[in-house]
PDB file of N, CA and C in Angstrom:
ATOM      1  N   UNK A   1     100.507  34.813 -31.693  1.00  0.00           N
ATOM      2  CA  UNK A   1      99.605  33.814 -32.223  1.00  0.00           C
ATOM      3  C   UNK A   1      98.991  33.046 -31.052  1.00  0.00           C
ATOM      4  N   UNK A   2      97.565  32.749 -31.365  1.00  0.00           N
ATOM      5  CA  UNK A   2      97.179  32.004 -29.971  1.00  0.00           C
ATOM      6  C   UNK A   2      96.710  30.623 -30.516  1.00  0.00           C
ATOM      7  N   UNK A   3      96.329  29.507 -29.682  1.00  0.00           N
ATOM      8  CA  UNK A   3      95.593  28.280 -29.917  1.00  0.00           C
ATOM      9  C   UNK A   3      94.285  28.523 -29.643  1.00  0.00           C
ATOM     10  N   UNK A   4      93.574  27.358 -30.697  1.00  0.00           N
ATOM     11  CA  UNK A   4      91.796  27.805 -30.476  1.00  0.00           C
ATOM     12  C   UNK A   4      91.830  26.105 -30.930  1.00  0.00           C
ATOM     13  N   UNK A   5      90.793  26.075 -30.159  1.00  0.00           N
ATOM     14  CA  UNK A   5      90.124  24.322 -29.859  1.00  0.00           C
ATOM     15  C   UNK A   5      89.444  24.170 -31.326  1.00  0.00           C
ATOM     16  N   UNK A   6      90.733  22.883 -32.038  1.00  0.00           N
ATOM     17  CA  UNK A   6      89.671  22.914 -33.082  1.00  0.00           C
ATOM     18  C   UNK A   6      88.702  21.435 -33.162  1.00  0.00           C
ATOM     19  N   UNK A   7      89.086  20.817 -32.301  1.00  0.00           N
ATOM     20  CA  UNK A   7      87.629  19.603 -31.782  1.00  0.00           C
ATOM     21  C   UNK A   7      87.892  19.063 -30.359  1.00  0.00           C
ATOM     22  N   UNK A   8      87.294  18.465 -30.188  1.00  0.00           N
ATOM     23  CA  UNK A   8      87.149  17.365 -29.104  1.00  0.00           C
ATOM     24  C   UNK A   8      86.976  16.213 -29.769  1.00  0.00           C
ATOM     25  N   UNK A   9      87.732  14.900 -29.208  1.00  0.00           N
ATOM     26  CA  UNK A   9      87.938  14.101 -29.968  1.00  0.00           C
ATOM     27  C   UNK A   9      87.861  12.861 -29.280  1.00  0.00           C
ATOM     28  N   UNK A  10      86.751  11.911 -29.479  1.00  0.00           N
ATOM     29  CA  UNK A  10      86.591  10.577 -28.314  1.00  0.00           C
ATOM     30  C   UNK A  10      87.236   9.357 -29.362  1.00  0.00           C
ATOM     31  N   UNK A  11      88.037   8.865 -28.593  1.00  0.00           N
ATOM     32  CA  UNK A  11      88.593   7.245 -29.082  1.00  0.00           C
ATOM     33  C   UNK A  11      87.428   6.453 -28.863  1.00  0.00           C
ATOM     34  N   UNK A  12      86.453   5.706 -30.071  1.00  0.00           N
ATOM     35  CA  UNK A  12      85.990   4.555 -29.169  1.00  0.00           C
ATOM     36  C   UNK A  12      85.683   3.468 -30.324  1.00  0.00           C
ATOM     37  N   UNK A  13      84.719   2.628 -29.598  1.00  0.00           N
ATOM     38  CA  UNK A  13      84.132   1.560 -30.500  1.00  0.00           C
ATOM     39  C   UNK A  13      83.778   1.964 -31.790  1.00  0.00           C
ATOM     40  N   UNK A  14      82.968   2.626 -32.050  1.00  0.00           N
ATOM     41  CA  UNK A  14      81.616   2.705 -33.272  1.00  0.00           C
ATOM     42  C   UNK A  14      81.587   4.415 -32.939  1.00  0.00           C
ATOM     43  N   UNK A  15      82.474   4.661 -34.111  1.00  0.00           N
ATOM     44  CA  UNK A  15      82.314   6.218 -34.381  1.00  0.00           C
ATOM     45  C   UNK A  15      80.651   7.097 -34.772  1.00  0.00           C
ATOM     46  N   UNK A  16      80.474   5.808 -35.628  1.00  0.00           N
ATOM     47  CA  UNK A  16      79.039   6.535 -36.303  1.00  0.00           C
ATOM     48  C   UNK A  16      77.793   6.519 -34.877  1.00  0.00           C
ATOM     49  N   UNK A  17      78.011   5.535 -34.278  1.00  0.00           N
ATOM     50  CA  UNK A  17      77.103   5.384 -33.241  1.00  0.00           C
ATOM     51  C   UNK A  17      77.530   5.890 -31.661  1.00  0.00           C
ATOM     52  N   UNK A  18      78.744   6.569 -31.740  1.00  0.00           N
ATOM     53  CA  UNK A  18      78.813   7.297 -30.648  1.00  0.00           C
ATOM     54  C   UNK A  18      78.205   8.908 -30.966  1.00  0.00           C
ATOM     55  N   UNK A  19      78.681   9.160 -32.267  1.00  0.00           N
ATOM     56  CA  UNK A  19      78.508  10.540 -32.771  1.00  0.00           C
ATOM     57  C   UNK A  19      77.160  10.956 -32.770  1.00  0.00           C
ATOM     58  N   UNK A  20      76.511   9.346 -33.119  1.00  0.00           N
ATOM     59  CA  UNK A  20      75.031   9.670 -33.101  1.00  0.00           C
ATOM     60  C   UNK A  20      74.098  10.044 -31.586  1.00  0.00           C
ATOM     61  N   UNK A  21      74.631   9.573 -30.663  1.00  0.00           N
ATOM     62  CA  UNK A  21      74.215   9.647 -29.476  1.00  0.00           C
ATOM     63  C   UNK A  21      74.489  11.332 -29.304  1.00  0.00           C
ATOM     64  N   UNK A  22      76.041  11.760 -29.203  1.00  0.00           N
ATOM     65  CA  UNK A  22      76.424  12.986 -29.146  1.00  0.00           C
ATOM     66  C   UNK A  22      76.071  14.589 -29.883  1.00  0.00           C
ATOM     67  N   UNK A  23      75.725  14.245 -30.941  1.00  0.00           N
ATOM     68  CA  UNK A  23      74.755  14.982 -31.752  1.00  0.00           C
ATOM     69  C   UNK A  23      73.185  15.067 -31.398  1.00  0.00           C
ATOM     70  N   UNK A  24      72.417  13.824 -31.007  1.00  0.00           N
ATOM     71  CA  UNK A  24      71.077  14.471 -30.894  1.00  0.00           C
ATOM     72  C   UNK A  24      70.952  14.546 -29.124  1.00  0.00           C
ATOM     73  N   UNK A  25      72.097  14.213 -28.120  1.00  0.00           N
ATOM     74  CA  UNK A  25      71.903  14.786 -26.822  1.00  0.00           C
ATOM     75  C   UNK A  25      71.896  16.783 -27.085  1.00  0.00           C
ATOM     76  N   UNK A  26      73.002  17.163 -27.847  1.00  0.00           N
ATOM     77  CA  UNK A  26      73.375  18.169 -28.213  1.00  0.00           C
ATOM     78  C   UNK A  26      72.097  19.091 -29.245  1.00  0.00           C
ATOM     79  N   UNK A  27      71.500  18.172 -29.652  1.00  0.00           N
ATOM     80  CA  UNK A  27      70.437  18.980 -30.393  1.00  0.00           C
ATOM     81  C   UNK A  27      71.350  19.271 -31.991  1.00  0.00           C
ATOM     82  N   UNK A  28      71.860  18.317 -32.443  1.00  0.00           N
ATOM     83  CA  UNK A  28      72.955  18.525 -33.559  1.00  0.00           C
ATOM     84  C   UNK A  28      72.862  17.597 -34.722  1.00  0.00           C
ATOM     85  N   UNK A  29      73.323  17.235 -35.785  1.00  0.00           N
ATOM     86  CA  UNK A  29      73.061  16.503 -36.696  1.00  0.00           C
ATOM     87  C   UNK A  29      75.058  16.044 -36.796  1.00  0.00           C
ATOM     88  N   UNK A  30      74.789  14.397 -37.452  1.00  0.00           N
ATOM     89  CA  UNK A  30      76.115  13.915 -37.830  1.00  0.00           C
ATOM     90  C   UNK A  30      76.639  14.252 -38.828  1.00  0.00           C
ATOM     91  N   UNK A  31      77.422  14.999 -39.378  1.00  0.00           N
ATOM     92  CA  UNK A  31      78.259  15.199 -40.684  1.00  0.00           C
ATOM     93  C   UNK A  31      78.066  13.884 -41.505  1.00  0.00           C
ATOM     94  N   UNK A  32      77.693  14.507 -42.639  1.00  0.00           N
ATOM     95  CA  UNK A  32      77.455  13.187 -43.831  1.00  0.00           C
ATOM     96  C   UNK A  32      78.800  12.493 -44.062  1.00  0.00           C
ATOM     97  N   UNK A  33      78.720  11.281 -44.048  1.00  0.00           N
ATOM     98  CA  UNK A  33      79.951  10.080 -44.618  1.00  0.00           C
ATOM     99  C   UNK A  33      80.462   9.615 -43.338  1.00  0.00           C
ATOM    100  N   UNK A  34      79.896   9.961 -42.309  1.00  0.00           N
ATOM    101  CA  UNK A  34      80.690   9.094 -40.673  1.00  0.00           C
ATOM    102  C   UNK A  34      80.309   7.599 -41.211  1.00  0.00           C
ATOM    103  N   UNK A  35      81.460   6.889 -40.294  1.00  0.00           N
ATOM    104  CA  UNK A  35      80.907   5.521 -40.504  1.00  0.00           C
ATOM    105  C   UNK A  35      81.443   4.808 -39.217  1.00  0.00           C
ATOM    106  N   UNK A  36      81.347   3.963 -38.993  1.00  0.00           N
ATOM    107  CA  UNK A  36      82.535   3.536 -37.450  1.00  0.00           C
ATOM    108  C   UNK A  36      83.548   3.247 -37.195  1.00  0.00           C
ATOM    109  N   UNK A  37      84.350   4.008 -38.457  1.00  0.00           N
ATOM    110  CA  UNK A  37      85.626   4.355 -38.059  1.00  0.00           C
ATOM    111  C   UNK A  37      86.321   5.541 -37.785  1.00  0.00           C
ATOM    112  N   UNK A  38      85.417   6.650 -38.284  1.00  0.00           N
ATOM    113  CA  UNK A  38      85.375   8.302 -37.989  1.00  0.00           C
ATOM    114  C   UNK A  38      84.157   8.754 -38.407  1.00  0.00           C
ATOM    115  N   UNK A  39      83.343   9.833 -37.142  1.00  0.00           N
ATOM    116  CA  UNK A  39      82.387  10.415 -37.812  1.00  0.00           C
ATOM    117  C   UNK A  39      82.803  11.893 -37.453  1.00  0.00           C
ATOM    118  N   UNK A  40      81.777  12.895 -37.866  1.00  0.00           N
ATOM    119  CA  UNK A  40      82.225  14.305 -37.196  1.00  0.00           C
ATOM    120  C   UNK A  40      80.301  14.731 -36.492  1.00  0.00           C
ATOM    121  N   UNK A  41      80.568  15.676 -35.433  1.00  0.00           N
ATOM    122  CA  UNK A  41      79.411  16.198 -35.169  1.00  0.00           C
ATOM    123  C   UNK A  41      80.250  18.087 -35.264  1.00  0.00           C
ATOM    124  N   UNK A  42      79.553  18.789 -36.592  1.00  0.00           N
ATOM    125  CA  UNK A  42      79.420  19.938 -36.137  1.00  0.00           C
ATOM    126  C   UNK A  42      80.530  20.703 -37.232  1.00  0.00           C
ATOM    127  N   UNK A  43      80.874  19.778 -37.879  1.00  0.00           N
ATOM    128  CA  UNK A  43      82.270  20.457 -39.122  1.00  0.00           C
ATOM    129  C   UNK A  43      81.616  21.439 -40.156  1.00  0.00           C
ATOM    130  N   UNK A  44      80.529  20.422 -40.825  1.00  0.00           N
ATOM    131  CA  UNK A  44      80.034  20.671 -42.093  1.00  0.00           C
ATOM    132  C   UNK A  44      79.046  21.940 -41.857  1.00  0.00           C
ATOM    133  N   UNK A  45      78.400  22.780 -40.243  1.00  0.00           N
ATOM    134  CA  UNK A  45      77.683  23.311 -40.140  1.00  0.00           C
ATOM    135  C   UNK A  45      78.798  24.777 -39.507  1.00  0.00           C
ATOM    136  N   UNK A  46      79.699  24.365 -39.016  1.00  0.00           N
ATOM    137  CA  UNK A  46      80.058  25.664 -38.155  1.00  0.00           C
ATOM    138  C   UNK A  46      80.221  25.267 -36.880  1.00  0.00           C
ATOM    139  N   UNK A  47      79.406  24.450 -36.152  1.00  0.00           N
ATOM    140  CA  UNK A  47      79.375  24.305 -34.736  1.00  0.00           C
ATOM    141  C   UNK A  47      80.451  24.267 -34.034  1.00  0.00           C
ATOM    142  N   UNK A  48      80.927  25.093 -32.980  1.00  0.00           N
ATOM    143  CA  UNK A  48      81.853  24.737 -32.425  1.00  0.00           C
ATOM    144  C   UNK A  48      82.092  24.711 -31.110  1.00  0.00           C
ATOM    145  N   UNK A  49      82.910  23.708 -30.345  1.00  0.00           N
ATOM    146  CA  UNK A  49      84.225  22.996 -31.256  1.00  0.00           C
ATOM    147  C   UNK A  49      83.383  21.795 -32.123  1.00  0.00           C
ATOM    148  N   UNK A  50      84.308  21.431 -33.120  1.00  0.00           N
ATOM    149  CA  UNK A  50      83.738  19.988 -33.533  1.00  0.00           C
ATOM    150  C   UNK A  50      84.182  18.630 -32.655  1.00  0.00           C
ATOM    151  N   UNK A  51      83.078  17.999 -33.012  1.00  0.00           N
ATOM    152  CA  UNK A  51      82.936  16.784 -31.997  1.00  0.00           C
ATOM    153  C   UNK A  51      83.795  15.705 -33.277  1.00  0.00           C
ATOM    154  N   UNK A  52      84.851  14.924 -32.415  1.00  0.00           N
ATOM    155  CA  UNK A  52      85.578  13.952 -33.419  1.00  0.00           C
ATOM    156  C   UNK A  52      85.132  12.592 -33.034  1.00  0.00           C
ATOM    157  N   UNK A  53      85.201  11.754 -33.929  1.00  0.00           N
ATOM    158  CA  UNK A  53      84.768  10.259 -33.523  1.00  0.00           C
ATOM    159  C   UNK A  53      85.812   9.751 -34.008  1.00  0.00           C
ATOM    160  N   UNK A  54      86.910   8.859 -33.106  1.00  0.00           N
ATOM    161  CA  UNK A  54      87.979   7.774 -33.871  1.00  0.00           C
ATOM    162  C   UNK A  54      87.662   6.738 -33.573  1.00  0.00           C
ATOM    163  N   UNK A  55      87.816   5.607 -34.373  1.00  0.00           N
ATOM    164  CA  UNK A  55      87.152   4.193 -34.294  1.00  0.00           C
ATOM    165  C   UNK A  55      89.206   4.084 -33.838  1.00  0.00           C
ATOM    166  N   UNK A  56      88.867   3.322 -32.568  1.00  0.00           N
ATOM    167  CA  UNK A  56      90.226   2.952 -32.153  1.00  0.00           C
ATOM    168  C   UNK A  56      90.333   1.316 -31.976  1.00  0.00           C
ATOM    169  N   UNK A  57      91.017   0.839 -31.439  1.00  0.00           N
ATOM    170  CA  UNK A  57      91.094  -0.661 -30.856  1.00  0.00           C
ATOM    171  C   UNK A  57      91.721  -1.013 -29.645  1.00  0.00           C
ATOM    172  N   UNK A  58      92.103   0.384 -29.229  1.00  0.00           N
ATOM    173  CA  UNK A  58      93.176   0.591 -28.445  1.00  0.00           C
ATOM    174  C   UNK A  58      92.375   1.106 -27.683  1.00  0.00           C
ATOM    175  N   UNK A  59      91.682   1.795 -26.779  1.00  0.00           N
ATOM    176  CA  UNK A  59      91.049   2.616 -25.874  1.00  0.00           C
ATOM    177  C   UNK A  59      91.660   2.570 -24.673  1.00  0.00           C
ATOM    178  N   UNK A  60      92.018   3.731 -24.159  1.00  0.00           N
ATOM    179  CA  UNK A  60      91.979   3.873 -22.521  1.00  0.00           C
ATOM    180  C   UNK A  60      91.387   3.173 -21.879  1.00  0.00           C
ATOM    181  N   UNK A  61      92.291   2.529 -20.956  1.00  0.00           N
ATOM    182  CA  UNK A  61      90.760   2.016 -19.678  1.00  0.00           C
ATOM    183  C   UNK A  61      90.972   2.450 -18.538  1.00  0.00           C
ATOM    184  N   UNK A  62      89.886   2.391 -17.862  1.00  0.00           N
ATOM    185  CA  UNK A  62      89.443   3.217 -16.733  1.00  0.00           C
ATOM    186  C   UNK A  62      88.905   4.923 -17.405  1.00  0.00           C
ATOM    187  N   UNK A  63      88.841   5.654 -15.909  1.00  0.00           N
ATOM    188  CA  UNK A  63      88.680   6.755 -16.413  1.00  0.00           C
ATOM    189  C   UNK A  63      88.978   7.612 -17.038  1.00  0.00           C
ATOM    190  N   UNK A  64      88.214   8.712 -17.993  1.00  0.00           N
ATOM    191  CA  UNK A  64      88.675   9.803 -18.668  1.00  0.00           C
ATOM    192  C   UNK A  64      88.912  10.736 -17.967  1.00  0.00           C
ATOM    193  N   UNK A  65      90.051  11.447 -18.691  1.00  0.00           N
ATOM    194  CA  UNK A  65      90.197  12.628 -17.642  1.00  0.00           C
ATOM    195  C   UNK A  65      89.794  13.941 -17.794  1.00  0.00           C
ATOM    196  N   UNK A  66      89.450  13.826 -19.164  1.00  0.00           N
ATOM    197  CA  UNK A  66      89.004  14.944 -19.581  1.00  0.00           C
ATOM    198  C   UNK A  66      87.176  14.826 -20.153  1.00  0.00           C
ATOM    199  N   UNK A  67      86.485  15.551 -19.696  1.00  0.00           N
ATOM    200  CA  UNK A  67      85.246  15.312 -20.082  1.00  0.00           C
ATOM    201  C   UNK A  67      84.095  16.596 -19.802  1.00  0.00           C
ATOM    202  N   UNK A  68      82.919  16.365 -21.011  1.00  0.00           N
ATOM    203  CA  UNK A  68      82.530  17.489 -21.135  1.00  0.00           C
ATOM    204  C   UNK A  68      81.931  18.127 -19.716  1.00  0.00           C
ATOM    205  N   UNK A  69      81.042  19.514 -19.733  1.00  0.00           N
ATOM    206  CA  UNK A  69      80.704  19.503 -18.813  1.00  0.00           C
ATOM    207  C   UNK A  69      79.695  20.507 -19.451  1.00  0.00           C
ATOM    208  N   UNK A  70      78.176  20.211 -19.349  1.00  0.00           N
ATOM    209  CA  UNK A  70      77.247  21.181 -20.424  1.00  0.00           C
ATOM    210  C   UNK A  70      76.618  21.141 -18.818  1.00  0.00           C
ATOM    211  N   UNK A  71      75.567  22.157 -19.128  1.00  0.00           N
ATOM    212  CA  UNK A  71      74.614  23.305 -18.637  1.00  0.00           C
ATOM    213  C   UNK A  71      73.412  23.410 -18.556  1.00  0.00           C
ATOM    214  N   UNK A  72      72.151  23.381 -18.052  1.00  0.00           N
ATOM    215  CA  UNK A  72      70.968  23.944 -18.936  1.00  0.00           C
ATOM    216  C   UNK A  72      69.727  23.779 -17.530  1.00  0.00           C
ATOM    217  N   UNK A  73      68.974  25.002 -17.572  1.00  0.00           N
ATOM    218  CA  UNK A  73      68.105  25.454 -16.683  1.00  0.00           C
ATOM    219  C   UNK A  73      66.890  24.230 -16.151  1.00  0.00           C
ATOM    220  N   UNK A  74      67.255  23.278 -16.971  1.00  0.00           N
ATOM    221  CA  UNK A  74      65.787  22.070 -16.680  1.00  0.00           C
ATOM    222  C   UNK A  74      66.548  20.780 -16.404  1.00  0.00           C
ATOM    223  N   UNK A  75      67.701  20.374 -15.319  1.00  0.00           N
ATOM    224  CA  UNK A  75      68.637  19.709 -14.900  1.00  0.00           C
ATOM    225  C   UNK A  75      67.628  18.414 -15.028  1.00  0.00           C
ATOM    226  N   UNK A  76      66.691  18.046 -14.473  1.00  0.00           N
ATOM    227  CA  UNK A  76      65.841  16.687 -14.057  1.00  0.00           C
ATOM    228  C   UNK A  76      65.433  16.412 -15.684  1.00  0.00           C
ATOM    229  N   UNK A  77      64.830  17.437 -16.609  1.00  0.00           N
ATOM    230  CA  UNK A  77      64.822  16.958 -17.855  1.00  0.00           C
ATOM    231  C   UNK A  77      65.759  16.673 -18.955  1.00  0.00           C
ATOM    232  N   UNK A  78      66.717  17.220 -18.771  1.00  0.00           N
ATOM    233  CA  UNK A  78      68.120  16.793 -19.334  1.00  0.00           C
ATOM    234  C   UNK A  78      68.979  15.691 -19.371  1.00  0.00           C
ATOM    235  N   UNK A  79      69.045  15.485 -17.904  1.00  0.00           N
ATOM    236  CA  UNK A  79      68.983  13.852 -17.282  1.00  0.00           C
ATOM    237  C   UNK A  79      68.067  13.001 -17.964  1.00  0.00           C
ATOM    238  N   UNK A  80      66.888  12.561 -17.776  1.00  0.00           N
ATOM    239  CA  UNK A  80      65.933  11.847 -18.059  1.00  0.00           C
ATOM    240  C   UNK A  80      66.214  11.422 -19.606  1.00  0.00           C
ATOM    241  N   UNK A  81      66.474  12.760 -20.436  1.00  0.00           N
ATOM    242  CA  UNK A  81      66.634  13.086 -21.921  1.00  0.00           C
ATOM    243  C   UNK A  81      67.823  11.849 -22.323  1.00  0.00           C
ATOM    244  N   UNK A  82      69.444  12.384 -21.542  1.00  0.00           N
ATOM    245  CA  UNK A  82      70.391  11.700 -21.839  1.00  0.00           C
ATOM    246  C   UNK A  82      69.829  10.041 -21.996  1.00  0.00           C
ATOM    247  N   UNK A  83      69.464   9.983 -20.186  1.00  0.00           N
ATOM    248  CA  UNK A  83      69.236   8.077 -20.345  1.00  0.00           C
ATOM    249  C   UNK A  83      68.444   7.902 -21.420  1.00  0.00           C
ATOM    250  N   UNK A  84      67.279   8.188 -21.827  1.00  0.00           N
ATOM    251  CA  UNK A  84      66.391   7.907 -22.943  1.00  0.00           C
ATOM    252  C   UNK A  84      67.253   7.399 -24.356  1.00  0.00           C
ATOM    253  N   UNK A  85      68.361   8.194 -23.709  1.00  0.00           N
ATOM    254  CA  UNK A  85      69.236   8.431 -25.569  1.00  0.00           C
ATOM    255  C   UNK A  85      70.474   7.826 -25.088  1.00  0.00           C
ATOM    256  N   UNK A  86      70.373   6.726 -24.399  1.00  0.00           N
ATOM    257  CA  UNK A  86      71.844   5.771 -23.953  1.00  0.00           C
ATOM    258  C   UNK A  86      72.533   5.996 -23.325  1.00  0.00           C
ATOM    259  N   UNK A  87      72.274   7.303 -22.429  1.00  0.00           N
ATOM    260  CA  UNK A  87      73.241   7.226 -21.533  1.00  0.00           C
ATOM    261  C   UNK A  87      72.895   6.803 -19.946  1.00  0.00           C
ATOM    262  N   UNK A  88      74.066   6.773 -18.909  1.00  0.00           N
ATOM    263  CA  UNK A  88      73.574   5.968 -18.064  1.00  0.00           C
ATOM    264  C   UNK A  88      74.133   6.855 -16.724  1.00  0.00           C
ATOM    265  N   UNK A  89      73.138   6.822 -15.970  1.00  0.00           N
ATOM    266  CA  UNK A  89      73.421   8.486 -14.731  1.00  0.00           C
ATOM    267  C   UNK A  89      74.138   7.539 -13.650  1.00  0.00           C
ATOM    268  N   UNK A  90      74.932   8.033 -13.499  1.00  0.00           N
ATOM    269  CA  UNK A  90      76.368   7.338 -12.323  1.00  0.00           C
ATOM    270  C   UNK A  90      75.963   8.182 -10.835  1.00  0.00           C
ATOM    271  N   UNK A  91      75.702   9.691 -11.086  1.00  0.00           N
ATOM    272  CA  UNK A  91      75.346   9.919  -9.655  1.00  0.00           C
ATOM    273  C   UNK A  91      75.399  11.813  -9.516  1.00  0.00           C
ATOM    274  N   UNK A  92      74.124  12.141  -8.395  1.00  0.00           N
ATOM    275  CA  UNK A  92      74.497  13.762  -8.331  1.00  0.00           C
ATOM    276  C   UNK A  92      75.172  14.394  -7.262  1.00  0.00           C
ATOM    277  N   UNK A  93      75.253  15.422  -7.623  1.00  0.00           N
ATOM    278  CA  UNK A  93      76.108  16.527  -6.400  1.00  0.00           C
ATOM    279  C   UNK A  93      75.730  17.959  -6.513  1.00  0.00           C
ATOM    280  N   UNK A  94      76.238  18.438  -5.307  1.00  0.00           N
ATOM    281  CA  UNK A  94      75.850  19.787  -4.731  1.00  0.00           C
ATOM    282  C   UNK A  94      76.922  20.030  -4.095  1.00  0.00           C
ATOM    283  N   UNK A  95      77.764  20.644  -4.568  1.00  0.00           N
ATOM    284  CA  UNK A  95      78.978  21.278  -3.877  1.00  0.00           C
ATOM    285  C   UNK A  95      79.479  22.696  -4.669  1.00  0.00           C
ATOM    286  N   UNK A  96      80.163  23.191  -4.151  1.00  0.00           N
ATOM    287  CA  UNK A  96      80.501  24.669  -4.520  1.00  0.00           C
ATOM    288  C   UNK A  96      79.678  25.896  -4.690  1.00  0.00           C
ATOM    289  N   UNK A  97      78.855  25.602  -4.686  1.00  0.00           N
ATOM    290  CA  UNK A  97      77.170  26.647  -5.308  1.00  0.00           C
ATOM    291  C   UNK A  97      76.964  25.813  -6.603  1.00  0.00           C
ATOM    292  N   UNK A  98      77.204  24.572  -6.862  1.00  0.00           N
ATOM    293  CA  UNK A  98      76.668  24.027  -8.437  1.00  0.00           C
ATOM    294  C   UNK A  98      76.066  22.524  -8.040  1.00  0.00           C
ATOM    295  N   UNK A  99      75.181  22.602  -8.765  1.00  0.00           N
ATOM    296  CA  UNK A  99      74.282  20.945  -8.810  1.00  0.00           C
ATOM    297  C   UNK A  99      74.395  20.649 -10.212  1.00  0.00           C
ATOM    298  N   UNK A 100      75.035  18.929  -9.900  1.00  0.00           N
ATOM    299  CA  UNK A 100      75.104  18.618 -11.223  1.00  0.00           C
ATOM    300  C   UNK A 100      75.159  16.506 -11.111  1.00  0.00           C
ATOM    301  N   UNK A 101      74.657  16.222 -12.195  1.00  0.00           N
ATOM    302  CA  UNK A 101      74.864  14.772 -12.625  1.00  0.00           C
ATOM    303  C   UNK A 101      75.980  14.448 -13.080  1.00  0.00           C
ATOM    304  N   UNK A 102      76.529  13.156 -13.324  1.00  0.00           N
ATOM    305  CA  UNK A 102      77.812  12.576 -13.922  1.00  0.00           C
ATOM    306  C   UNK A 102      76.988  11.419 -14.385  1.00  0.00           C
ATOM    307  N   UNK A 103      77.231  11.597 -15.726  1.00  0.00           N
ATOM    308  CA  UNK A 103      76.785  10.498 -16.830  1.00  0.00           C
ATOM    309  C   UNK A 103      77.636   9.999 -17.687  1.00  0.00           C
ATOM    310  N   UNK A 104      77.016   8.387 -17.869  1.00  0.00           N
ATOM    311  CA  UNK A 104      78.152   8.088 -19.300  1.00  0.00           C
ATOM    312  C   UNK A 104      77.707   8.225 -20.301  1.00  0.00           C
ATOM    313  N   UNK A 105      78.600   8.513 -21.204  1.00  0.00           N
ATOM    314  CA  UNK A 105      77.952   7.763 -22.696  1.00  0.00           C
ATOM    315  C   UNK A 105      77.431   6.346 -23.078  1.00  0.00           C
ATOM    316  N   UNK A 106      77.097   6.048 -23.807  1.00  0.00           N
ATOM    317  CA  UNK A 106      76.833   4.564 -24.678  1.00  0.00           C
ATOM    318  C   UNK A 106      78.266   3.827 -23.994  1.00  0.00           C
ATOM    319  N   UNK A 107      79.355   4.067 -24.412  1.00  0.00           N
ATOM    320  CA  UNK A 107      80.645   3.484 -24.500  1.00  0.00           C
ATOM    321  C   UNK A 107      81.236   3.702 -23.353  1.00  0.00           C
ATOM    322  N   UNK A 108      80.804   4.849 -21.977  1.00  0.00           N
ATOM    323  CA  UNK A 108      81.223   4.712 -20.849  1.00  0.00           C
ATOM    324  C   UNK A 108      82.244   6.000 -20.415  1.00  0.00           C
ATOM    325  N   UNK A 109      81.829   6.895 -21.348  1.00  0.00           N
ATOM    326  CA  UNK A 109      83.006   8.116 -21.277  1.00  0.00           C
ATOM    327  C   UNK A 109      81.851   9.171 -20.531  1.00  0.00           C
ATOM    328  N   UNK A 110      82.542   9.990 -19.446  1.00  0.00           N
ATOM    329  CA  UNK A 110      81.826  10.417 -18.634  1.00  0.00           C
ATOM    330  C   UNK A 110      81.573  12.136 -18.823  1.00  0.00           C
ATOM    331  N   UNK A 111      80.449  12.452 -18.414  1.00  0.00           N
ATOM    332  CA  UNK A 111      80.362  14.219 -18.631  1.00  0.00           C
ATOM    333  C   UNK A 111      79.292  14.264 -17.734  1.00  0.00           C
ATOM    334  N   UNK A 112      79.599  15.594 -17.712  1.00  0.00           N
ATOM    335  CA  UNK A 112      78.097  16.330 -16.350  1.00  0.00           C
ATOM    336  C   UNK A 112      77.184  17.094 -16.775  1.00  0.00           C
ATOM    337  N   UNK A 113      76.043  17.109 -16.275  1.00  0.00           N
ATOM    338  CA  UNK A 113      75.199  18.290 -16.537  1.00  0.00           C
ATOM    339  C   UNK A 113      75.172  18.841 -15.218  1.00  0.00           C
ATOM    340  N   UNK A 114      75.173  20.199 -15.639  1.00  0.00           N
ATOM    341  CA  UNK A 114      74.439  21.034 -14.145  1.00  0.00           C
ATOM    342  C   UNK A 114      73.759  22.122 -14.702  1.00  0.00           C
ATOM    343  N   UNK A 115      72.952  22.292 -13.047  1.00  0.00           N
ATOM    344  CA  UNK A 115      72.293  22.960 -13.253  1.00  0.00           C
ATOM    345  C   UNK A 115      72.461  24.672 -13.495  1.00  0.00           C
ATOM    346  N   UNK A 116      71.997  25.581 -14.172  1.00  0.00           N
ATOM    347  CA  UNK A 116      71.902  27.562 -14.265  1.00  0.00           C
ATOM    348  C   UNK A 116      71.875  27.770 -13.016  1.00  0.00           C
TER     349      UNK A 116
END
C-alpha cells in the first residue's frame, strides 16, 4: 500500500480569503460553502492535491517550512500577476541552473516561482 497527498493544508487567519487568493493565483475556483473558518480549493472539481484552508488562532510564527514551489515559462509575468493578487515578492535567485522568486501570501506564508 502506498501514501498519496491528499491536500496541502495552510493554518491561517481567514480561510475564505486566503483560498481566494490561492485559487485565482492558480487559475482555480473556491469550493462552494468556504467561509473563514475552512475553505477548499480543488475538492469539488478533481484538482489535485486539494488546497485546505483552516481558520486557526494558533498559527506558527516565523517561518514555514514547507512551501509551495510552482513553475511557468513567463517568470516576470507571474510575479507581477501574484503582487497584483496580494502577494508580496521578498526576493530572486539564480543558483543551481534555476531562477526563481520567493513570495508571500496575503497572510505571509512563503512559495516560489521559477522559471522553465
Amino acid at each position: 500500500m502506498t501514501l498519496a497527498i491528499a491536500a496541502i493544508t495552510f493554518d491561517c487567519d481567514n480561510a475564505a480569503g486566503l483560498a481566494d487568493f490561492w485559487a485565482k493565483l492558480l487559475d482555480r475556483t473556491v469550493d462552494p460553502d468556504g467561509n473563514e473558518h475552512f475553505a477548499t480549493v480543488g475538492q469539488t472539481t478533481g484538482a489535485t492535491p486539494t488546497l485546505m484552508f483552516l481558520g486557526v488562532p494558533d498559527k506558527n510564527p516565523g517561518k514555514n517550512v514547507i512551501h509551495l514551489d510552482l513553475h511557468t515559462p513567463d517568470l516576470p509575468g507571474q510575479i507581477d500577476r501574484a503582487i497584483s493578487l496580494g502577494a508580496k515578492h521578498i526576493g530572486d535567485f539564480d543558483e543551481y541552473g534555476v531562477r526563481w522568486a520567493t513570495l508571500a501570501d496575503p497572510e505571509g506564508n512563503l512559495f516560489d516561482i521559477a522559471a522553465d
